[in-house]
C-alpha atoms as a PDB file:
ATOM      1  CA  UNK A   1       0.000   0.000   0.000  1.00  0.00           C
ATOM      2  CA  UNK A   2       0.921   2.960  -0.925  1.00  0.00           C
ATOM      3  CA  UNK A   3       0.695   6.944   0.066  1.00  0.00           C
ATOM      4  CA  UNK A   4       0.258  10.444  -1.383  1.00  0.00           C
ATOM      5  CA  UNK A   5       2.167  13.174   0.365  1.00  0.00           C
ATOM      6  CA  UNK A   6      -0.184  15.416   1.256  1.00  0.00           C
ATOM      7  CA  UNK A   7      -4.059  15.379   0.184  1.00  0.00           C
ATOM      8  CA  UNK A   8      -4.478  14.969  -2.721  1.00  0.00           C
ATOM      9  CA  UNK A   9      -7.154  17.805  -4.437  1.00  0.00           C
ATOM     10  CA  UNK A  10     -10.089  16.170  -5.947  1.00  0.00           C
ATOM     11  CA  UNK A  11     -11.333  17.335  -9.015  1.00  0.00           C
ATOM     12  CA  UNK A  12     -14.235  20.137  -9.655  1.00  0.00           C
ATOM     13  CA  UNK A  13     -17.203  18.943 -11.016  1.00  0.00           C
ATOM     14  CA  UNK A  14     -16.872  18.758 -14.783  1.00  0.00           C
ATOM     15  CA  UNK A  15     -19.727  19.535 -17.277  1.00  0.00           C
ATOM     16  CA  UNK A  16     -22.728  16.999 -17.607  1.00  0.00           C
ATOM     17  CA  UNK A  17     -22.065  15.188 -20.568  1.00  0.00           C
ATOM     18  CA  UNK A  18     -25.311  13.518 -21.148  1.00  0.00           C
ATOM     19  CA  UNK A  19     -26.406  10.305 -22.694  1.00  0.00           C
ATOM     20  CA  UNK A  20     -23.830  10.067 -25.327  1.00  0.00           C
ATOM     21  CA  UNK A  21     -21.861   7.445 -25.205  1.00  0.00           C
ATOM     22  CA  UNK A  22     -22.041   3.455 -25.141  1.00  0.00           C
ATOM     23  CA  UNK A  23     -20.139   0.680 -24.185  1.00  0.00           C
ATOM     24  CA  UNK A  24     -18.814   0.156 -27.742  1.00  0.00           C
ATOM     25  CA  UNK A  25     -17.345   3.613 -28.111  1.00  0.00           C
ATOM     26  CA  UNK A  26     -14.549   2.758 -25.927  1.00  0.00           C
ATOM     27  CA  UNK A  27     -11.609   0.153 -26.393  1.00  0.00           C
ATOM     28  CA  UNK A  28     -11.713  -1.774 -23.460  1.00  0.00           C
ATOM     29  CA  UNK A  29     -13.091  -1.850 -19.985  1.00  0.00           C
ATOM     30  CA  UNK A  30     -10.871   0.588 -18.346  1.00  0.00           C
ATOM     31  CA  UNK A  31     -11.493   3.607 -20.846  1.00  0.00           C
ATOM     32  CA  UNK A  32     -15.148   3.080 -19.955  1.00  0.00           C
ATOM     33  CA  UNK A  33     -14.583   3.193 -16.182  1.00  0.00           C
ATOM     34  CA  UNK A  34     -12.385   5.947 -16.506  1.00  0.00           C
ATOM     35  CA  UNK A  35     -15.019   8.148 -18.045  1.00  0.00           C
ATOM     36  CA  UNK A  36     -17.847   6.707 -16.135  1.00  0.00           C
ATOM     37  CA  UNK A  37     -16.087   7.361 -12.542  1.00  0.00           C
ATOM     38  CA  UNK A  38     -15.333  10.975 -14.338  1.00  0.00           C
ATOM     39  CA  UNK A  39     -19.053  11.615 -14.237  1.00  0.00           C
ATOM     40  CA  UNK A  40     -20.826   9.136 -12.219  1.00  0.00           C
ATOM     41  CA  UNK A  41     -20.078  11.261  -8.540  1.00  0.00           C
ATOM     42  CA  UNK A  42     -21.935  14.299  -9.961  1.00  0.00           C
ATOM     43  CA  UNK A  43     -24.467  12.925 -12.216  1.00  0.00           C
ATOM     44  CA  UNK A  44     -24.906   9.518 -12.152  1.00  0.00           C
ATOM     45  CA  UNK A  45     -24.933   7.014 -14.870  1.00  0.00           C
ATOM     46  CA  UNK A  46     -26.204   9.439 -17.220  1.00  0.00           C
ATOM     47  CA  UNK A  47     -24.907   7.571 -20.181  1.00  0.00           C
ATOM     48  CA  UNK A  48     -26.780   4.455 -19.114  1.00  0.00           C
ATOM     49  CA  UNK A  49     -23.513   2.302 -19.015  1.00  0.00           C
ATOM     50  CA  UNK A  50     -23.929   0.112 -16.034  1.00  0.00           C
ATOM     51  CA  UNK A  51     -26.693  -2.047 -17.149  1.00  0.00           C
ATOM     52  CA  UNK A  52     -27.158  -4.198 -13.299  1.00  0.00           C
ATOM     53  CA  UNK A  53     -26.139  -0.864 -11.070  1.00  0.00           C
ATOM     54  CA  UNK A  54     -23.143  -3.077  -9.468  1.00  0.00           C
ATOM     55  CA  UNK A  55     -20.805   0.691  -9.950  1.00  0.00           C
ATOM     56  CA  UNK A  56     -19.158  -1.449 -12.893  1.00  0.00           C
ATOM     57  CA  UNK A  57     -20.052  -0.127 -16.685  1.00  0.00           C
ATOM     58  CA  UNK A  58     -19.357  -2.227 -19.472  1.00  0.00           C
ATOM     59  CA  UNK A  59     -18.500  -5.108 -17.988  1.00  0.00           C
ATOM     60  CA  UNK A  60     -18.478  -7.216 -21.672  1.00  0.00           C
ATOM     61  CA  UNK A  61     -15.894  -4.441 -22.638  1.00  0.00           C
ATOM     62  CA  UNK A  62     -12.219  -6.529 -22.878  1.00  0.00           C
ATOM     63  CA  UNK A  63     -10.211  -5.834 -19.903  1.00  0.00           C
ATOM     64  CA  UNK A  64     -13.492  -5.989 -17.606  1.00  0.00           C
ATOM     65  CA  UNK A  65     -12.486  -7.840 -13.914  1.00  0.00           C
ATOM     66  CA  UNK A  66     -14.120 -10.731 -12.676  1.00  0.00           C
ATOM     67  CA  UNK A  67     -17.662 -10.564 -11.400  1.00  0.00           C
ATOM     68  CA  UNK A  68     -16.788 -11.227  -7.782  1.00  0.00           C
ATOM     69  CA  UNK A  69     -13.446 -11.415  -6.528  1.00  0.00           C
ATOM     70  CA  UNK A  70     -14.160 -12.636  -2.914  1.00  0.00           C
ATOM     71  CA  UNK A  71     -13.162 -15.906  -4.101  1.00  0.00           C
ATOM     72  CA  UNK A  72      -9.572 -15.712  -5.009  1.00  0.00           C
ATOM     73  CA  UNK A  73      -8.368 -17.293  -8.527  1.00  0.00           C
ATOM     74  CA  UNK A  74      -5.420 -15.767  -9.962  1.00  0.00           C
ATOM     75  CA  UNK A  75      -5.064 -11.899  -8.742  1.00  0.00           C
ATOM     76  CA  UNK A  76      -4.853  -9.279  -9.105  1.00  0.00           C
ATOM     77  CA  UNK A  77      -4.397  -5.303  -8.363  1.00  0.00           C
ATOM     78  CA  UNK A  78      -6.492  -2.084  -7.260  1.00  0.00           C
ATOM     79  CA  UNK A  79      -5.920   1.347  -7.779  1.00  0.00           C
ATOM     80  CA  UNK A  80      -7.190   4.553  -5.849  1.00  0.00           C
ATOM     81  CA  UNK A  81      -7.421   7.473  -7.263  1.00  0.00           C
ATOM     82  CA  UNK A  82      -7.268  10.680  -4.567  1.00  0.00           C
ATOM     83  CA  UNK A  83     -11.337  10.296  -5.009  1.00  0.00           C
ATOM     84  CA  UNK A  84     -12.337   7.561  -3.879  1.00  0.00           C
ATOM     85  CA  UNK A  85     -12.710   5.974  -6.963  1.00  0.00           C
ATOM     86  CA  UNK A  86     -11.536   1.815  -7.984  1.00  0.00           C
ATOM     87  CA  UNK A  87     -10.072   0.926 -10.676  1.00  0.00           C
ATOM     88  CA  UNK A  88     -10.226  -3.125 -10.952  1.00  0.00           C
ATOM     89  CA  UNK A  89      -7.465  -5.326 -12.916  1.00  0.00           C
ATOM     90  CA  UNK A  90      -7.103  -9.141 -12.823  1.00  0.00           C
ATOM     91  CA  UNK A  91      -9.770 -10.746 -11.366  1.00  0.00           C
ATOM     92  CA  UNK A  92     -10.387  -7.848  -9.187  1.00  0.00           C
ATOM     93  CA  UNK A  93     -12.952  -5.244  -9.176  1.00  0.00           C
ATOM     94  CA  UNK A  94     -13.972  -1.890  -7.748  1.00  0.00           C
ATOM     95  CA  UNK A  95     -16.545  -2.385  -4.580  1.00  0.00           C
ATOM     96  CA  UNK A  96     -19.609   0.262  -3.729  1.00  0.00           C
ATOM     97  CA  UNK A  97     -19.722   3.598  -4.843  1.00  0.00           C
ATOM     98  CA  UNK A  98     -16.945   6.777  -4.952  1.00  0.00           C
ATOM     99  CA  UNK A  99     -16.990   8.923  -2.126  1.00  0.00           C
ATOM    100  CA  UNK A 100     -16.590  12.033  -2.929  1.00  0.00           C
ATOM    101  CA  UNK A 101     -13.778  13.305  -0.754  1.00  0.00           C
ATOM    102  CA  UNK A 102     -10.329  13.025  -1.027  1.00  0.00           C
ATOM    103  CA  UNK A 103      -8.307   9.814  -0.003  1.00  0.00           C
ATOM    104  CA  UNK A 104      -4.716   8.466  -0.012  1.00  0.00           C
ATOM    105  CA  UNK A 105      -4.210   5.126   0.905  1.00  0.00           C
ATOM    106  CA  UNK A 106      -5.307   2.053   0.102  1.00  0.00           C
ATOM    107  CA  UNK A 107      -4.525  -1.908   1.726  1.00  0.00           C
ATOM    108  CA  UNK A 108      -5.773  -5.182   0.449  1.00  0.00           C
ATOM    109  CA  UNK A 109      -8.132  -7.465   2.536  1.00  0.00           C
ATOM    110  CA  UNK A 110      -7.487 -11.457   2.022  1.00  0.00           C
ATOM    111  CA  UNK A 111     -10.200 -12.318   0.057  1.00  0.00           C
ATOM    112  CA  UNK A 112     -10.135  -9.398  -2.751  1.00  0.00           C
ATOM    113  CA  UNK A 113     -11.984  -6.854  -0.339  1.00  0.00           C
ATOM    114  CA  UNK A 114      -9.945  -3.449   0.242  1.00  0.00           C
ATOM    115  CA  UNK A 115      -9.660  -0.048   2.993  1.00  0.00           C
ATOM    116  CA  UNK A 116      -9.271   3.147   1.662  1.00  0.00           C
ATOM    117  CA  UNK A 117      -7.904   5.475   4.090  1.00  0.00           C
ATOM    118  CA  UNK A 118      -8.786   9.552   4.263  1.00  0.00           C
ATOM    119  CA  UNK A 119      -6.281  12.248   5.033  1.00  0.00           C
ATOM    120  CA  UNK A 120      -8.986  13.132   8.112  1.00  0.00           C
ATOM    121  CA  UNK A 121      -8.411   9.186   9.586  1.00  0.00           C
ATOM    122  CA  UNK A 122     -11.533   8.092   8.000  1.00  0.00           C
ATOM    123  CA  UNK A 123     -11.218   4.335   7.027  1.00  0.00           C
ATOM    124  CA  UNK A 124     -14.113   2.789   4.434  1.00  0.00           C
ATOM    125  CA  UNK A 125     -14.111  -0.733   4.035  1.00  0.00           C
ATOM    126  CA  UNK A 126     -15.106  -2.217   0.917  1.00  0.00           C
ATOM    127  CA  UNK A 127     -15.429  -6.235   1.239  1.00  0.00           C
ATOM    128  CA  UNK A 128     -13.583  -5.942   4.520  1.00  0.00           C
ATOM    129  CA  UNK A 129     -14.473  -5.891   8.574  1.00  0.00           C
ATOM    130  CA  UNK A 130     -14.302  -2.485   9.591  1.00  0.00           C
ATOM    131  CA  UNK A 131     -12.386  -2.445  12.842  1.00  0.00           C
ATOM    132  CA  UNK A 132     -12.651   1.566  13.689  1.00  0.00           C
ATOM    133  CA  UNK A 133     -11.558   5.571  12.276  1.00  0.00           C
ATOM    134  CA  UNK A 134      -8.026   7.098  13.457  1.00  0.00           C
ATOM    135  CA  UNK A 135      -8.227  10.215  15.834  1.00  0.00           C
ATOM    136  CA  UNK A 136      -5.786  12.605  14.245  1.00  0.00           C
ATOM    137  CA  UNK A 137      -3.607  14.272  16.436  1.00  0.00           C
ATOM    138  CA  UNK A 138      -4.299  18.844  15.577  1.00  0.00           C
ATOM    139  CA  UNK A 139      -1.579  19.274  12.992  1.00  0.00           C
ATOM    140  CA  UNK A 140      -1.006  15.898  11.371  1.00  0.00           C
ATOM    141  CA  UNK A 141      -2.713  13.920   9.086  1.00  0.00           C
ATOM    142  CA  UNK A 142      -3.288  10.501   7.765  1.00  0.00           C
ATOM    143  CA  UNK A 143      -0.761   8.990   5.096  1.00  0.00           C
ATOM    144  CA  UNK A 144      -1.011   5.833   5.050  1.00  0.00           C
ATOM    145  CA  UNK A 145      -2.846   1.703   6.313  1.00  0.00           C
ATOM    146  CA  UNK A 146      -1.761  -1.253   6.456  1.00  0.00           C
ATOM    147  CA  UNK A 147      -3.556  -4.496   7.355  1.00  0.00           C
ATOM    148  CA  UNK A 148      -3.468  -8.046   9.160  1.00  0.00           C
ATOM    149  CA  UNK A 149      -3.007 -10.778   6.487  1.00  0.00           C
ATOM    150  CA  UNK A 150      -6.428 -12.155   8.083  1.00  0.00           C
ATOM    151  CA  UNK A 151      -8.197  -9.112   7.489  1.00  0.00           C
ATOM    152  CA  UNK A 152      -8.759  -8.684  11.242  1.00  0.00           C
ATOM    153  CA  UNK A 153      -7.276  -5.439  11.745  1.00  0.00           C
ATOM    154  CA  UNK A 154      -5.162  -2.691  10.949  1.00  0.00           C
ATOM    155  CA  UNK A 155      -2.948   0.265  11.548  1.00  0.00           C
ATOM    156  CA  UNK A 156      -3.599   4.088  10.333  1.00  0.00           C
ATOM    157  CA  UNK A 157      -0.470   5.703  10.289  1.00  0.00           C
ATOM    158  CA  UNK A 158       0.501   9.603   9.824  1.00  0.00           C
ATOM    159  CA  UNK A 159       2.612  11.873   8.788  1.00  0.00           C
ATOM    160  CA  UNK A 160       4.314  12.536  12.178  1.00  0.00           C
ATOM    161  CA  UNK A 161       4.762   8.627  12.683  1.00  0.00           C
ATOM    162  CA  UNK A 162       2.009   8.484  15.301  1.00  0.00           C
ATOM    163  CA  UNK A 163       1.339   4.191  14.497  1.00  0.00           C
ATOM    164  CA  UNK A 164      -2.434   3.472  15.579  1.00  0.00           C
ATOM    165  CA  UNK A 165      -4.106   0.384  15.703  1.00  0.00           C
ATOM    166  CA  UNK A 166      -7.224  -2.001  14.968  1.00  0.00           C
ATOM    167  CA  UNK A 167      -8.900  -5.016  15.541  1.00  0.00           C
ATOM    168  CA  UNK A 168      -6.786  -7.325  16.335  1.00  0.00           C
ATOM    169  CA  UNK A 169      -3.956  -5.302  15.341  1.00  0.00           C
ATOM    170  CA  UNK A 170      -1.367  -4.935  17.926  1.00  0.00           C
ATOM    171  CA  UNK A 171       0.570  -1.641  18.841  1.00  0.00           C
ATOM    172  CA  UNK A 172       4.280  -2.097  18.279  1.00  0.00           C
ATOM    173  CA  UNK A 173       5.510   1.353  19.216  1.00  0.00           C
ATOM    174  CA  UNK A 174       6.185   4.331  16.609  1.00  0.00           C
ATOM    175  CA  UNK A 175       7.814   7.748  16.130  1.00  0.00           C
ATOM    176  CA  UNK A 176       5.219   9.982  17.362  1.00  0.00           C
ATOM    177  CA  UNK A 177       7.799  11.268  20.284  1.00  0.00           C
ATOM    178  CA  UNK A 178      10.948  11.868  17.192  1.00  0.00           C
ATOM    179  CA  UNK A 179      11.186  14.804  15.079  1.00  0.00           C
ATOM    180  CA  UNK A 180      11.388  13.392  11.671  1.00  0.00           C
ATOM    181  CA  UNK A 181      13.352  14.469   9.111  1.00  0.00           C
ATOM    182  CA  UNK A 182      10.425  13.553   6.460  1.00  0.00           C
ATOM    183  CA  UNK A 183       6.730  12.646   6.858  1.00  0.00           C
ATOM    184  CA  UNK A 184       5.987   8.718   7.246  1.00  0.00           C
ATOM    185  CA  UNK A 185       4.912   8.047   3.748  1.00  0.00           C
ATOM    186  CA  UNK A 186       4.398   4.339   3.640  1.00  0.00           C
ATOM    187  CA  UNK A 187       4.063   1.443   5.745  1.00  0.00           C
ATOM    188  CA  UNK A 188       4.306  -2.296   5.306  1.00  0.00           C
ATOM    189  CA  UNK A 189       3.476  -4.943   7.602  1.00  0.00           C
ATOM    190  CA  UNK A 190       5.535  -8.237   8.135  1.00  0.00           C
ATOM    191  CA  UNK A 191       4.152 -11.270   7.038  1.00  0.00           C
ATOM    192  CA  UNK A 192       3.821 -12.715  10.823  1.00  0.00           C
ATOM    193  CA  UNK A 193       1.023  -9.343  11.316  1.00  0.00           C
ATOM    194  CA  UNK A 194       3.387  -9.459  14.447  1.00  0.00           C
ATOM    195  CA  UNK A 195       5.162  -6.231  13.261  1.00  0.00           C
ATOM    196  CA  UNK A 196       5.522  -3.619  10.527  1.00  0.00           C
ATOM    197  CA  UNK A 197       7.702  -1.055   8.988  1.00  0.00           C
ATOM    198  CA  UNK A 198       7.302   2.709   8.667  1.00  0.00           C
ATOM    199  CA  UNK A 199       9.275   4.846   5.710  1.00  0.00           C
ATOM    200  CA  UNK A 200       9.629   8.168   5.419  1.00  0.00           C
ATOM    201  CA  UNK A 201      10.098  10.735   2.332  1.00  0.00           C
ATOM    202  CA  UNK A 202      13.898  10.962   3.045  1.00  0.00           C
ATOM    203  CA  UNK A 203      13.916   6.978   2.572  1.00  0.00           C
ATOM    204  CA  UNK A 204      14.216   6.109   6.691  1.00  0.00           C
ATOM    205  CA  UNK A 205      13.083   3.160   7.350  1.00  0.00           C
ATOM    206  CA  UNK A 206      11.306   2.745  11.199  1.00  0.00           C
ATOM    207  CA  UNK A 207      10.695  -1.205  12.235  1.00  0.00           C
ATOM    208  CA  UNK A 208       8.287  -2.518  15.284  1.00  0.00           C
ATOM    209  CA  UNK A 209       7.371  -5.813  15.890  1.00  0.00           C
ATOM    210  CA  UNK A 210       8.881  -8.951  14.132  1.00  0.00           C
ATOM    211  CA  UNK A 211      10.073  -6.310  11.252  1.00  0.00           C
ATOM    212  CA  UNK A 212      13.792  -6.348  10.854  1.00  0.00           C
ATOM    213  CA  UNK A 213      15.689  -3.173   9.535  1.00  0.00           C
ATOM    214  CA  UNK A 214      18.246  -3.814   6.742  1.00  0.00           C
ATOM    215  CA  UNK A 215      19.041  -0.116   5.537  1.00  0.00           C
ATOM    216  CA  UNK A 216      17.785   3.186   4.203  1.00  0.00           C
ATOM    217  CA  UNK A 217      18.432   6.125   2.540  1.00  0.00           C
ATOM    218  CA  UNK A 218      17.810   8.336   5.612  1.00  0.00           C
ATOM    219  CA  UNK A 219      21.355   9.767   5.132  1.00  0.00           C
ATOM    220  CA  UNK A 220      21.937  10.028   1.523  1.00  0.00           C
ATOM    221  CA  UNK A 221      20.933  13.022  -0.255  1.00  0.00           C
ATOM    222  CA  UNK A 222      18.321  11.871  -2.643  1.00  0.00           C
ATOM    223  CA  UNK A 223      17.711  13.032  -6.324  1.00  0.00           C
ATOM    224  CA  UNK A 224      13.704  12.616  -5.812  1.00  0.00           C
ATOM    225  CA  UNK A 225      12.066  11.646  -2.434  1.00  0.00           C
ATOM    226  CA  UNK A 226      11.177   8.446  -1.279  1.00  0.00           C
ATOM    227  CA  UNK A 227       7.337   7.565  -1.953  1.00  0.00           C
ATOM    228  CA  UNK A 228       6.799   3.910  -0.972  1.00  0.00           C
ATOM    229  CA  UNK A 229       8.602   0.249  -0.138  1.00  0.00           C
ATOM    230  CA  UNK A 230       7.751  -3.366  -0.864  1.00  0.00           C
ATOM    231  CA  UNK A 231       9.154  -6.501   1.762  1.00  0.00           C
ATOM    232  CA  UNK A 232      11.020  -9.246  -0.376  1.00  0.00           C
ATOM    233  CA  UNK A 233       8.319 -11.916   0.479  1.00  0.00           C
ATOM    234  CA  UNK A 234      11.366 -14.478  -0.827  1.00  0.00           C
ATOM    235  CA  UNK A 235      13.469 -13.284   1.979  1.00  0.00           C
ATOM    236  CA  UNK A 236      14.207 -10.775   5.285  1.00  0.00           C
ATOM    237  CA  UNK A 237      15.049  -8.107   3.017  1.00  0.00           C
ATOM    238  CA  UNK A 238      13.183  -4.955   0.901  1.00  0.00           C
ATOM    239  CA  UNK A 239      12.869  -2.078  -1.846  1.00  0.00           C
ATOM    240  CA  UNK A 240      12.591   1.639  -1.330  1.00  0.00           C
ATOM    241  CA  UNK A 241      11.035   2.980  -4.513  1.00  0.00           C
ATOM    242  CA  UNK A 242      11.632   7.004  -5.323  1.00  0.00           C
ATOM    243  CA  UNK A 243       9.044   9.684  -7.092  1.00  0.00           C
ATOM    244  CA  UNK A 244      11.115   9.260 -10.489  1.00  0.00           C
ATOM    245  CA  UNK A 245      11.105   5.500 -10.318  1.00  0.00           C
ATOM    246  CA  UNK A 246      14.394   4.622  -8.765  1.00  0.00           C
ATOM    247  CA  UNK A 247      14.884   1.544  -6.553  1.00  0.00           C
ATOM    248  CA  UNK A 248      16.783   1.123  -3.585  1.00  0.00           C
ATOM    249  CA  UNK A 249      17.402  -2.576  -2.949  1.00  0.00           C
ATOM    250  CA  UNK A 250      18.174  -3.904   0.716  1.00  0.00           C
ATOM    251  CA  UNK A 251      19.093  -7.170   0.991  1.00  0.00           C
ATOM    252  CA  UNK A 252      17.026  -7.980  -1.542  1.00  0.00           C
ATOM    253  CA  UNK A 253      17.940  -8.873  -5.458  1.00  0.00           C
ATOM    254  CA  UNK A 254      17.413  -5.784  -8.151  1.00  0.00           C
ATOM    255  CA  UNK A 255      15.458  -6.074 -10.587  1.00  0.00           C
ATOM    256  CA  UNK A 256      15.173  -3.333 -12.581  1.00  0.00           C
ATOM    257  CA  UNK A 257      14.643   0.354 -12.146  1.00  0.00           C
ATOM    258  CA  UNK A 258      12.976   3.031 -14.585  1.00  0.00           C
ATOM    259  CA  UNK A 259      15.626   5.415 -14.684  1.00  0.00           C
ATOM    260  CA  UNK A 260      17.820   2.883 -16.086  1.00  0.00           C
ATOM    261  CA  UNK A 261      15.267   2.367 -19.090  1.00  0.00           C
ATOM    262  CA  UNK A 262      15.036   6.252 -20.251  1.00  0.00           C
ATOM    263  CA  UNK A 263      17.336   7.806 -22.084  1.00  0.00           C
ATOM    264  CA  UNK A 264      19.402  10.676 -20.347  1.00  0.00           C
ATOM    265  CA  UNK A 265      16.853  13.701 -19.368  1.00  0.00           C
ATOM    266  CA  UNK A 266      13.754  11.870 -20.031  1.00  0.00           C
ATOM    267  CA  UNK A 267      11.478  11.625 -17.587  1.00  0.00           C
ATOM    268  CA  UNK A 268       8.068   9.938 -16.500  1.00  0.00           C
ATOM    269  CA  UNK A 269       4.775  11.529 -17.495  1.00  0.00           C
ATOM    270  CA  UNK A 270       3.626  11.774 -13.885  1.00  0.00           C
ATOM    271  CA  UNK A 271       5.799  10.527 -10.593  1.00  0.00           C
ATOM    272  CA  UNK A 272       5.505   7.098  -9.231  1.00  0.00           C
ATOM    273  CA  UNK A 273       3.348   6.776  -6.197  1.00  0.00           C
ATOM    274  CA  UNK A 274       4.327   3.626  -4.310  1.00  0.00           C
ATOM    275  CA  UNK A 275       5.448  -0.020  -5.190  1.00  0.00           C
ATOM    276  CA  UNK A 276       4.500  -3.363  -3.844  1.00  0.00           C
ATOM    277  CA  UNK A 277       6.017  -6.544  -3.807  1.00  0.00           C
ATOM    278  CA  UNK A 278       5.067  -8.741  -6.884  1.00  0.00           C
ATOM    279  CA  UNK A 279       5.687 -12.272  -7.991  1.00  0.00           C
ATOM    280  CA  UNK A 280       9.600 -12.454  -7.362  1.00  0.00           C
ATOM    281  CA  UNK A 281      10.400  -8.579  -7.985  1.00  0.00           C
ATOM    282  CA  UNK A 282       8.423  -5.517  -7.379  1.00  0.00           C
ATOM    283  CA  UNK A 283       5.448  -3.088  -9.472  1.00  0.00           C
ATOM    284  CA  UNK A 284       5.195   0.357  -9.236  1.00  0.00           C
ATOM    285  CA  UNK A 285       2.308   2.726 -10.000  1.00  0.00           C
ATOM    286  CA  UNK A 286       2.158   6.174 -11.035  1.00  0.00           C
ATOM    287  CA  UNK A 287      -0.085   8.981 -10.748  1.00  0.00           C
ATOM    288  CA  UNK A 288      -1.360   9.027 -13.943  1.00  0.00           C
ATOM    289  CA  UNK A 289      -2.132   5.012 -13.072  1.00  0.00           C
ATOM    290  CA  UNK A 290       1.102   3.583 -14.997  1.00  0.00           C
ATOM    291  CA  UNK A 291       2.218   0.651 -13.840  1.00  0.00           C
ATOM    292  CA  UNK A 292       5.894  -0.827 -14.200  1.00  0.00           C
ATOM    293  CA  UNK A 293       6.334  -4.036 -13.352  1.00  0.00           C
ATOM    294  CA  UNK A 294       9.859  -5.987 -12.485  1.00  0.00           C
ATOM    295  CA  UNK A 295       8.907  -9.575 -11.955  1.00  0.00           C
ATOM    296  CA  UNK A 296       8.088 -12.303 -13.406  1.00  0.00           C
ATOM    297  CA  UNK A 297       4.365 -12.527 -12.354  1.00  0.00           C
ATOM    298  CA  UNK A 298       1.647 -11.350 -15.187  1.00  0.00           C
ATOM    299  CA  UNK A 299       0.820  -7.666 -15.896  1.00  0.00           C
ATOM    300  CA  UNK A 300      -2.977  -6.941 -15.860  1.00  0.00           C
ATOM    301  CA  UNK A 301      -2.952  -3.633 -17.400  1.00  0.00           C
ATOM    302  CA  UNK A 302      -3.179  -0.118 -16.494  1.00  0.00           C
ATOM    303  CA  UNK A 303      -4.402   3.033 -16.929  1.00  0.00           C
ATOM    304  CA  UNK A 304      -1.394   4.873 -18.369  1.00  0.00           C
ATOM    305  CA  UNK A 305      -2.775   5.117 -21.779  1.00  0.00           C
ATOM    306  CA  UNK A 306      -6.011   6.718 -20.512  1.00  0.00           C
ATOM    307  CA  UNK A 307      -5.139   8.745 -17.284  1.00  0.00           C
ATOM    308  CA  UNK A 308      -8.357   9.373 -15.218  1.00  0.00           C
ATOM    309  CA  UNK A 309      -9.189  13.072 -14.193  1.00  0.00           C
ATOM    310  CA  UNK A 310      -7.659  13.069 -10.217  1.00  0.00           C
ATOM    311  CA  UNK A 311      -4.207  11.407  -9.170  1.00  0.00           C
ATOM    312  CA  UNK A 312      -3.759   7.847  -8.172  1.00  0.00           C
ATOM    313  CA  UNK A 313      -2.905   8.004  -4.992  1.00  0.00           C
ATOM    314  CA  UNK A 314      -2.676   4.388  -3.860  1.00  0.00           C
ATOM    315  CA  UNK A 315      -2.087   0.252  -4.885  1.00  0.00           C
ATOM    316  CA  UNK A 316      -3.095  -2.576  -3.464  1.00  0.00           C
ATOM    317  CA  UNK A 317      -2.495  -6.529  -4.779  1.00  0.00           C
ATOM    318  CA  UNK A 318      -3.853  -9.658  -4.114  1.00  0.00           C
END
């Protein structure tokens, strides 16, 4: 799971476009969704695109997920855009309506089901037990949640490094008493649930729990700031992943980074957000919903190609 610095600004309302499109005008599945979440928060299905009112248009469109993903099968990932809405790939799907305010975080239940986490502490649950809403201490703010493998519970965590939990989520300690150097950004919890890990923007890496600490970037000077990390589920070890794409491997084998794939000056359209373990390597996601994938487990598509109209702010796999 991943975090936005800051909230991200949701979108004005755009102009009602009416009943003028169908299913068949667009390519796939995810250009429809795009345009449908676009409009749908402000007017509805005016276009008349989600035929059985299950929040998914054009599900016969190529690309479409799964109708129900609470049975697992092969995978899958979710995006959040800053929102609230879903955007479905694999043989996951979005779950009940956008909410119109902004968000920036988003973990992965067991079964397919997903939180989505607000700046404010507010925690939805889509598919998912809802264990409780963060407090936020005056002055801070929400960044980022990460839950139990069982789907039992989790921990909201913020910008100060205040750690707090729910469920049967267990407090492990945190940073709330430190003056950081950079805003927790991130968090990842250890396989066990018996622990977790807390990064910041300068690329310092906090461990509680079971969660083992093997290096940062805390005291390097950074080209780009640190905006998410993924655990090497092969080993003990993990990957800080930077705004512009670069990866910071820690005991854990490189695969691949994006700067080495451009040519010198080039850069991405819009800054990665956040990267997740995935198959043996790692993915990361963008804010115009790009994904870049270094493993050797399938890619399910994105939404590079067709940007929708607020950031993505967040990933979450199955």
């Amino acid at each position: 799971m991943v975090g936005w610095i800051g909230a991200a600004p949701v979108g004005a309302a755009p102009a009602d476009p009416g009943n003028v499109r169908n299913c068949e005008d667009f390519p796939g599945w995810n250009e429809a969704q795009v345009w449908y979440e676009t409009y749908y928060p402000h007017y509805g299905d005016v276009a008349r695109l989600d035929a059985d009112d299950d929040r998914v248009p054009c599900e016969a469109n190529a690309g479409a997920p799964e109708a129900t993903q609470l049975t697992p099968r092969d995978g899958g990932y979710v995006m959040l855009e800053a929102n609230g809405s879903v955007f479905g790939f694999g043989d996951l799907r979005p779950l009940t309506p956008v909410v119109l305010e902004p968000w920036d975080s988003s973990a992965m239940g067991p079964n397919g089901g997903y939180w989505v986490l607000s700046p404010n502490g507010a925690v939805h649950a889509r598919g998912v037990p809802f264990h409780g809403a963060a407090t936020i201490p005056a002055g801070d703010r929400a960044t980022t949640i990460a839950g139990l493998p069982d789907g039992s519970g989790y921990w909201v965590f913020t910008a100060r490094g205040c750690a707090i939990a729910f469920g049967n989520a267990r407090h492990y300690g945190d940073m709330s008493a430190v003056a950081l150097n950079g805003p927790v950004i991130a968090s990842v919890p250890t396989s066990t649930g018996l622990g977790y890990w807390m990064i910041a923007s300068d690329g310092g890496v906090f461990t509680f729990g079971d969660a083992r600490f093997h290096g940062s970037t805390g005291d390097i000077r950074l080209n780009e700031p640190v905006v998410g990390m993924a655990a090497d589920p092969a080993g003990h070890g993990y990957w800080l992943v930077a705004t512009d794409g670069g990866i910071f491997a820690f005991d854990a084998p490189f695969r691949g980074s994006m700067p080495a794939l451009m040519q010198p000056g080039q850069r991405l359209n819009q800054p990665v957000v956040g990267a997740l373990a995935y198959g043996d390597g790692y993915l990361m996601v963008a804010a115009d919903g790009g994904i870049f994938s270094f493993s050797n487990r399938a890619f399910f598509g994105s939404l590079g190609n067709t940007p929708p109209p607020n950031p993505i702010v967040g990933v979450a796999l199955r």
